[in-house]
C-alpha atoms as a PDB file:
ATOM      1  CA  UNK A   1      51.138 -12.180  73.286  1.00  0.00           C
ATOM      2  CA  UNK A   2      50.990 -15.422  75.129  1.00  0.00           C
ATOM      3  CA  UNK A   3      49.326 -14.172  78.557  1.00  0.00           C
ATOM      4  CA  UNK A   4      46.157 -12.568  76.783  1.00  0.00           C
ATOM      5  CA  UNK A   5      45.898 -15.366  74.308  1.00  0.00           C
ATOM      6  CA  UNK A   6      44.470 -17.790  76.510  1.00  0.00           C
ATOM      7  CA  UNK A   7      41.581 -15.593  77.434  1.00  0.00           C
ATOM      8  CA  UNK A   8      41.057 -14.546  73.967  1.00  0.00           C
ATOM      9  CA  UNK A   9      40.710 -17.659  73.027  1.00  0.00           C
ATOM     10  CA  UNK A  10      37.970 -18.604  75.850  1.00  0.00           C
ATOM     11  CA  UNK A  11      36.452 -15.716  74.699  1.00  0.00           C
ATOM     12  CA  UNK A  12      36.401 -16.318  70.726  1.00  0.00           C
ATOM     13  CA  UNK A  13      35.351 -20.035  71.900  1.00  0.00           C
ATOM     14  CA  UNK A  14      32.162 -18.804  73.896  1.00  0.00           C
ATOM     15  CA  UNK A  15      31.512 -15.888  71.782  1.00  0.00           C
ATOM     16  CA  UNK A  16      28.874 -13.181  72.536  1.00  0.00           C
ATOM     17  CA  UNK A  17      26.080 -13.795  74.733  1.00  0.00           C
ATOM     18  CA  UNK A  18      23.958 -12.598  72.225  1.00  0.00           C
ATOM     19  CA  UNK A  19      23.226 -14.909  69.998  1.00  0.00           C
ATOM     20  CA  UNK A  20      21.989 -12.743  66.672  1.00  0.00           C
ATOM     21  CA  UNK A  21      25.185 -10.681  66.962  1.00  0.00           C
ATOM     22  CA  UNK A  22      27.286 -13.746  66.997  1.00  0.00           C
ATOM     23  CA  UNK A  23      29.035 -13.783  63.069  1.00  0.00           C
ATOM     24  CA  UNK A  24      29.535 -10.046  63.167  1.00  0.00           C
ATOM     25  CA  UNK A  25      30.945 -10.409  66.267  1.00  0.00           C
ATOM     26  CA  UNK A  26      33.184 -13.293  65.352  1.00  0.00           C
ATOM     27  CA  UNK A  27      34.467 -11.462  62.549  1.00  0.00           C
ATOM     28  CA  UNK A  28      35.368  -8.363  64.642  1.00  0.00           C
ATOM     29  CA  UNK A  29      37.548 -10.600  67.173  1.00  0.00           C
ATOM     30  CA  UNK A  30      39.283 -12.322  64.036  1.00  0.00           C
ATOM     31  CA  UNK A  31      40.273  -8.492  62.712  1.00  0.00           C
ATOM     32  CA  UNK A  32      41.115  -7.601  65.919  1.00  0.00           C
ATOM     33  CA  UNK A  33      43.357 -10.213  66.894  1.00  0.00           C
ATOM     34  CA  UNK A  34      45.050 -10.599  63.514  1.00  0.00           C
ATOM     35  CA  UNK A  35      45.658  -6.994  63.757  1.00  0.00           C
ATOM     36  CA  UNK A  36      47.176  -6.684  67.204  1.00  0.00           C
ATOM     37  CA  UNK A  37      49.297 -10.214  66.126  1.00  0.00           C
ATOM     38  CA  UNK A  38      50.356  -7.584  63.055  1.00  0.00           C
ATOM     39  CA  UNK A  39      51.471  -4.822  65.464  1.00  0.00           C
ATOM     40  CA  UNK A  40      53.042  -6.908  67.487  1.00  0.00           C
ATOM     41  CA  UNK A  41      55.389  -8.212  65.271  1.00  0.00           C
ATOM     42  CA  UNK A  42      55.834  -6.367  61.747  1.00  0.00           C
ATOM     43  CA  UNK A  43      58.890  -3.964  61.377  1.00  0.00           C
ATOM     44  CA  UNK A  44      58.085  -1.377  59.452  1.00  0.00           C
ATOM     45  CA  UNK A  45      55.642   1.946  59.079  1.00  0.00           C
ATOM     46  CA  UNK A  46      52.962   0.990  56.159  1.00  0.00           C
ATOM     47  CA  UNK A  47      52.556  -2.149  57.487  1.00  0.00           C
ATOM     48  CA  UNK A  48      52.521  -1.691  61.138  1.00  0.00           C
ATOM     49  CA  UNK A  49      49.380   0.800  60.475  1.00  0.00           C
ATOM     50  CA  UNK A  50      47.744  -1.436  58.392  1.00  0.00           C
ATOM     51  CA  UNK A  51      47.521  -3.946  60.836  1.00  0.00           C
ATOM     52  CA  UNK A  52      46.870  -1.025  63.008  1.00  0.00           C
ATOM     53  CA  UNK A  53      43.727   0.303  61.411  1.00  0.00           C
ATOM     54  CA  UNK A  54      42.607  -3.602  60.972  1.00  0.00           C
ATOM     55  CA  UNK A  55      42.535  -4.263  64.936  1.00  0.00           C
ATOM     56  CA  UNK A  56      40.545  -0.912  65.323  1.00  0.00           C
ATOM     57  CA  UNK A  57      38.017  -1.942  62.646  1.00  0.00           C
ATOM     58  CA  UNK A  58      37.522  -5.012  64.569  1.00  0.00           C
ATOM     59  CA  UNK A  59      37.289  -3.309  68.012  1.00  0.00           C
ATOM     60  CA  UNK A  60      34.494  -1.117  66.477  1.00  0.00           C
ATOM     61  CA  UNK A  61      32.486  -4.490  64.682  1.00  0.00           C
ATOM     62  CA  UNK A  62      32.985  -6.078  68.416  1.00  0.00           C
ATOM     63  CA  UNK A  63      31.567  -3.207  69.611  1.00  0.00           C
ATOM     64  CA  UNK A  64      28.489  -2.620  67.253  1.00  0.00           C
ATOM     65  CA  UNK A  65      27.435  -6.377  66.932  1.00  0.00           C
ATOM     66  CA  UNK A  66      26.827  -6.278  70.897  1.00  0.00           C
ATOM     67  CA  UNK A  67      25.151  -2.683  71.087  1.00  0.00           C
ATOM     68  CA  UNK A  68      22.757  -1.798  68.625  1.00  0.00           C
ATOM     69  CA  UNK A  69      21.457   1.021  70.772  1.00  0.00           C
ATOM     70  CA  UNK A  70      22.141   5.109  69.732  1.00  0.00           C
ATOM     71  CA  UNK A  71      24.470   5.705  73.248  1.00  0.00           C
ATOM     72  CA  UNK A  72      26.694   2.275  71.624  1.00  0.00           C
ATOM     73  CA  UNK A  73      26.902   3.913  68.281  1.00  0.00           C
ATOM     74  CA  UNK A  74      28.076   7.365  69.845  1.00  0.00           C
ATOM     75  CA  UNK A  75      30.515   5.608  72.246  1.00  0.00           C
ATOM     76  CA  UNK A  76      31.721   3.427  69.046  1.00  0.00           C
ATOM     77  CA  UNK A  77      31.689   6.411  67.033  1.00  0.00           C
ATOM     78  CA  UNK A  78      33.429   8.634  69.505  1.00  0.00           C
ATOM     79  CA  UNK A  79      35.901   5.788  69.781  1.00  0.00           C
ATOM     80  CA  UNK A  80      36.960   5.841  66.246  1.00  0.00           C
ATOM     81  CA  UNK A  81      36.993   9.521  65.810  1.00  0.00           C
ATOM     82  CA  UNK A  82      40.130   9.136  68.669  1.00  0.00           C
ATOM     83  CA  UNK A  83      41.382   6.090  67.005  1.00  0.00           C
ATOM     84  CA  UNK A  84      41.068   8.011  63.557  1.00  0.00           C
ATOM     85  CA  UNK A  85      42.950  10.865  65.460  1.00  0.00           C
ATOM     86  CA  UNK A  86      45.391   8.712  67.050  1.00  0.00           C
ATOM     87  CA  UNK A  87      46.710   7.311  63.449  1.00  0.00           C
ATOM     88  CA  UNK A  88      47.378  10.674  61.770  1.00  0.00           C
ATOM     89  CA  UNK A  89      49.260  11.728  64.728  1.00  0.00           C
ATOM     90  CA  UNK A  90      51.417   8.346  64.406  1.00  0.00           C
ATOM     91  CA  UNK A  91      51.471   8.748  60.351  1.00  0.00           C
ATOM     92  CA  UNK A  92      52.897  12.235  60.561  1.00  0.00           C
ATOM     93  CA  UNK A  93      55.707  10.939  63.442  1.00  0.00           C
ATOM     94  CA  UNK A  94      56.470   8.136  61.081  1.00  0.00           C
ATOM     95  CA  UNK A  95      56.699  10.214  57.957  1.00  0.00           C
ATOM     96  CA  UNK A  96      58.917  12.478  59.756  1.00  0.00           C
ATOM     97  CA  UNK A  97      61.175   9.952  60.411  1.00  0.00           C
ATOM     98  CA  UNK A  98      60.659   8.336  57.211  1.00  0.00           C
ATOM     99  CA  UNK A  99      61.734  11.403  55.831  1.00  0.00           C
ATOM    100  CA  UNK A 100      65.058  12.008  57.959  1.00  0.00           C
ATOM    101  CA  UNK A 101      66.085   8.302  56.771  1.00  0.00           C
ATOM    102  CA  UNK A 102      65.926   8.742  53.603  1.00  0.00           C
ATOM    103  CA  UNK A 103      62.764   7.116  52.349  1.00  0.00           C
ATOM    104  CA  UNK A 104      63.612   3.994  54.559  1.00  0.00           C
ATOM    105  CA  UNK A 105      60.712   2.903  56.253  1.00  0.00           C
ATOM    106  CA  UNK A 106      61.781   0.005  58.702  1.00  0.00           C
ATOM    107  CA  UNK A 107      61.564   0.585  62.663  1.00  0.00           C
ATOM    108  CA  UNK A 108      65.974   0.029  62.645  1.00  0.00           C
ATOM    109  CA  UNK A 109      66.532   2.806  60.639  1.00  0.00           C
ATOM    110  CA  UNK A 110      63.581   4.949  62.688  1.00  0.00           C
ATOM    111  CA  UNK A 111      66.111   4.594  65.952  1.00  0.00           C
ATOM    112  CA  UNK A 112      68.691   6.200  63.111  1.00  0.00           C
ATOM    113  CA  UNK A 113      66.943   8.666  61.927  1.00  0.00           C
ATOM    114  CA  UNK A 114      65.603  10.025  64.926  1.00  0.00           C
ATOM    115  CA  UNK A 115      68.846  10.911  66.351  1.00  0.00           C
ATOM    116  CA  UNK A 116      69.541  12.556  62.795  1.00  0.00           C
ATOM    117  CA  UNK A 117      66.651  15.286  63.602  1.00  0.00           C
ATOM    118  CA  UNK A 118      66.978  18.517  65.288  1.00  0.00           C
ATOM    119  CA  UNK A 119      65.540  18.968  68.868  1.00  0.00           C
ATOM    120  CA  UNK A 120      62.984  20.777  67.552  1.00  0.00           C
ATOM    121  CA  UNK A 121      62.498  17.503  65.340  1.00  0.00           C
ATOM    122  CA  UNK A 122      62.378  15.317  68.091  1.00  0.00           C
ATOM    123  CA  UNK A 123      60.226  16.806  70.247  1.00  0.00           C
ATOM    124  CA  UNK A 124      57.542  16.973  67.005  1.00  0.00           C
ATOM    125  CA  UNK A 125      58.174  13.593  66.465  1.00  0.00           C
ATOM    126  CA  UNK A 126      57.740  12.715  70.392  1.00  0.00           C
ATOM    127  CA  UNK A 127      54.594  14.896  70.438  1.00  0.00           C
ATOM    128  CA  UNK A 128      53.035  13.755  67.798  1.00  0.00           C
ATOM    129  CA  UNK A 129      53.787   9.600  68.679  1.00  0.00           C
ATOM    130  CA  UNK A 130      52.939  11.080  72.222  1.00  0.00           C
ATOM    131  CA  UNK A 131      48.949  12.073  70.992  1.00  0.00           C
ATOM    132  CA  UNK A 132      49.102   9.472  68.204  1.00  0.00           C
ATOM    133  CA  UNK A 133      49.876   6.601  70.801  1.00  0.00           C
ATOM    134  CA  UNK A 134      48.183   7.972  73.442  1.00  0.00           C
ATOM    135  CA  UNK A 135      44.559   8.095  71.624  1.00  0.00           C
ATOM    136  CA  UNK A 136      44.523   4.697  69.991  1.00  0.00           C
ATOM    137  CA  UNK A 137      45.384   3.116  73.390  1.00  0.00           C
ATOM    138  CA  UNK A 138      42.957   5.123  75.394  1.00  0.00           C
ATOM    139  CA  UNK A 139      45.523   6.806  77.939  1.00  0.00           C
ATOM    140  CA  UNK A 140      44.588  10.203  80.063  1.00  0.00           C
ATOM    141  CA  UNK A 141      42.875  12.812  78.381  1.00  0.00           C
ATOM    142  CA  UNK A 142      41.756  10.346  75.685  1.00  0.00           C
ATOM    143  CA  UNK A 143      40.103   7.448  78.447  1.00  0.00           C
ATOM    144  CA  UNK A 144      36.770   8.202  77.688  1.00  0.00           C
ATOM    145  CA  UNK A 145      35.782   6.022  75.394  1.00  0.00           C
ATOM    146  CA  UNK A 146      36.235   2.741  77.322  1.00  0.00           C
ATOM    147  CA  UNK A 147      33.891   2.577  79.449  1.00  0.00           C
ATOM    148  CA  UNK A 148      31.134   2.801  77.024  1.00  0.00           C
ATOM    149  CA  UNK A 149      32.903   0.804  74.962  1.00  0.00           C
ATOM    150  CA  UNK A 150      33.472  -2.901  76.851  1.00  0.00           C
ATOM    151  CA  UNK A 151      30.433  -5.226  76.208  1.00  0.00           C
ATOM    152  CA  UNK A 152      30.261  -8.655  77.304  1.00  0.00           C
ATOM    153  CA  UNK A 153      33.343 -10.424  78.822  1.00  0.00           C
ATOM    154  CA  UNK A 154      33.858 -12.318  75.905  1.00  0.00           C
ATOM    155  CA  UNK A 155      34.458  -8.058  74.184  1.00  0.00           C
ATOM    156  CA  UNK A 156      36.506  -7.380  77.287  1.00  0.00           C
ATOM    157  CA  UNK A 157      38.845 -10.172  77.401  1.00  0.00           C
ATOM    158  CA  UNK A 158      39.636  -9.267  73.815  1.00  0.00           C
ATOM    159  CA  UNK A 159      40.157  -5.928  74.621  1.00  0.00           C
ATOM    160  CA  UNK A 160      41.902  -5.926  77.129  1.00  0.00           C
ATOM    161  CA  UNK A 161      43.655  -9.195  77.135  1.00  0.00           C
ATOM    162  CA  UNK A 162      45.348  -8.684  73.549  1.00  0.00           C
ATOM    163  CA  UNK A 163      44.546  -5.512  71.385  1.00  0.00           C
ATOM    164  CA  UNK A 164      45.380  -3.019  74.164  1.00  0.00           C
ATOM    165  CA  UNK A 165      47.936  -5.078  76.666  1.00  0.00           C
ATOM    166  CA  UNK A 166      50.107  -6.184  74.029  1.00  0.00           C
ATOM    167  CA  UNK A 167      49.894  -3.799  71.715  1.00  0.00           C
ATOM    168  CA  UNK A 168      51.012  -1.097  74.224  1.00  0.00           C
ATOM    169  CA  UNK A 169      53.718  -3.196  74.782  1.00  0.00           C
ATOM    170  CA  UNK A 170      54.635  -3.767  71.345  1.00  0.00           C
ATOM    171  CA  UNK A 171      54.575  -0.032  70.319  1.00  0.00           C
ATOM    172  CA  UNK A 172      56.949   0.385  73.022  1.00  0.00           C
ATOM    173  CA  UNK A 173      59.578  -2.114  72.175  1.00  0.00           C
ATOM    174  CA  UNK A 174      62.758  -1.007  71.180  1.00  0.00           C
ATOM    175  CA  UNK A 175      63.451   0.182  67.287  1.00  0.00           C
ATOM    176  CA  UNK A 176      59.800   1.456  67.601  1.00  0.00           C
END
């Protein structure tokens, strides 16, 4: 996370350009940032979508505190509806494997486990982390929330810099 630290920090440091909306948005970048430092390095299920859900919360207050307009709160609200999406499709992948290894709910025994399922299994599994993974990062079909969605720099460096960079790259590593 060390690359898009440094501009998340500029960016915490100069805060919002509007003033008003600074403390909400404040709070938004701590929840955000705390939650992608969470999914980058927790190792298992419940608490890797806790920390999850908290960086998405944040993304939304980031979000909000900037726009108060009706087109902001659709884009936000569109946003979450995918992010809301995204996590079920994750949840049921990880209860899948959850189930397979036996209750166990660390990312070790998901590598396990997965090669315990059926193909059938698998390719549920892959679907499902597939649209899951896919919607709470923003890739193709489920893009269209981001443009409407970056504010100021400041929401932008955070964004992009750490929640979505690094977190990608963290759902990705191995064991995961």
């Amino acid at each position: 996370m060390g690359f898009g630290l440094l501009p998340a920090g500029l960016a915490v440091a100069l805060a919002t350009p509007i003033r008003a909306a600074r403390p909400a948005w404040l709070a938004g970048a701590a929840l955000s940032l705390i939650g992608a430092l969470g999914v980058f390095g927790l190792q298992d299920a419940y608490s890797f979508l806790v920390a999850w859900e908290l960086m998405s919360i944040g993304v939304a207050v980031l979000i909000l505190s900037e726009r108060a307009s009706a087109q902001a709160g659709r884009c936000a609200l569109y946003m979450l509806t995918l992010l809301e999406a995204g996590f079920v499709g994750i949840l049921l992948a990880l209860l899948l494997l959850a189930q397979r290894a036996g209750g166990a709910v660390d990312f070790a025994g998901f590598a396990v486990a997965g090669h315990a399922l059926s193909s059938g299994g698998r390719i549920a599994v892959g679907l499902l982390a597939l649209f899951g993974f896919g919607a709470k990062l923003g890739l193709l079909p489920f893009y269209e929330w981001f443009p409407g969605a970056y504010g100021s720099g400041a929401s932008g460096a955070i964004m992009s810099g750490v929640v979505l960079k690094h977190v990608s790259l963290a759902s990705g590593q191995s064991g995961r």
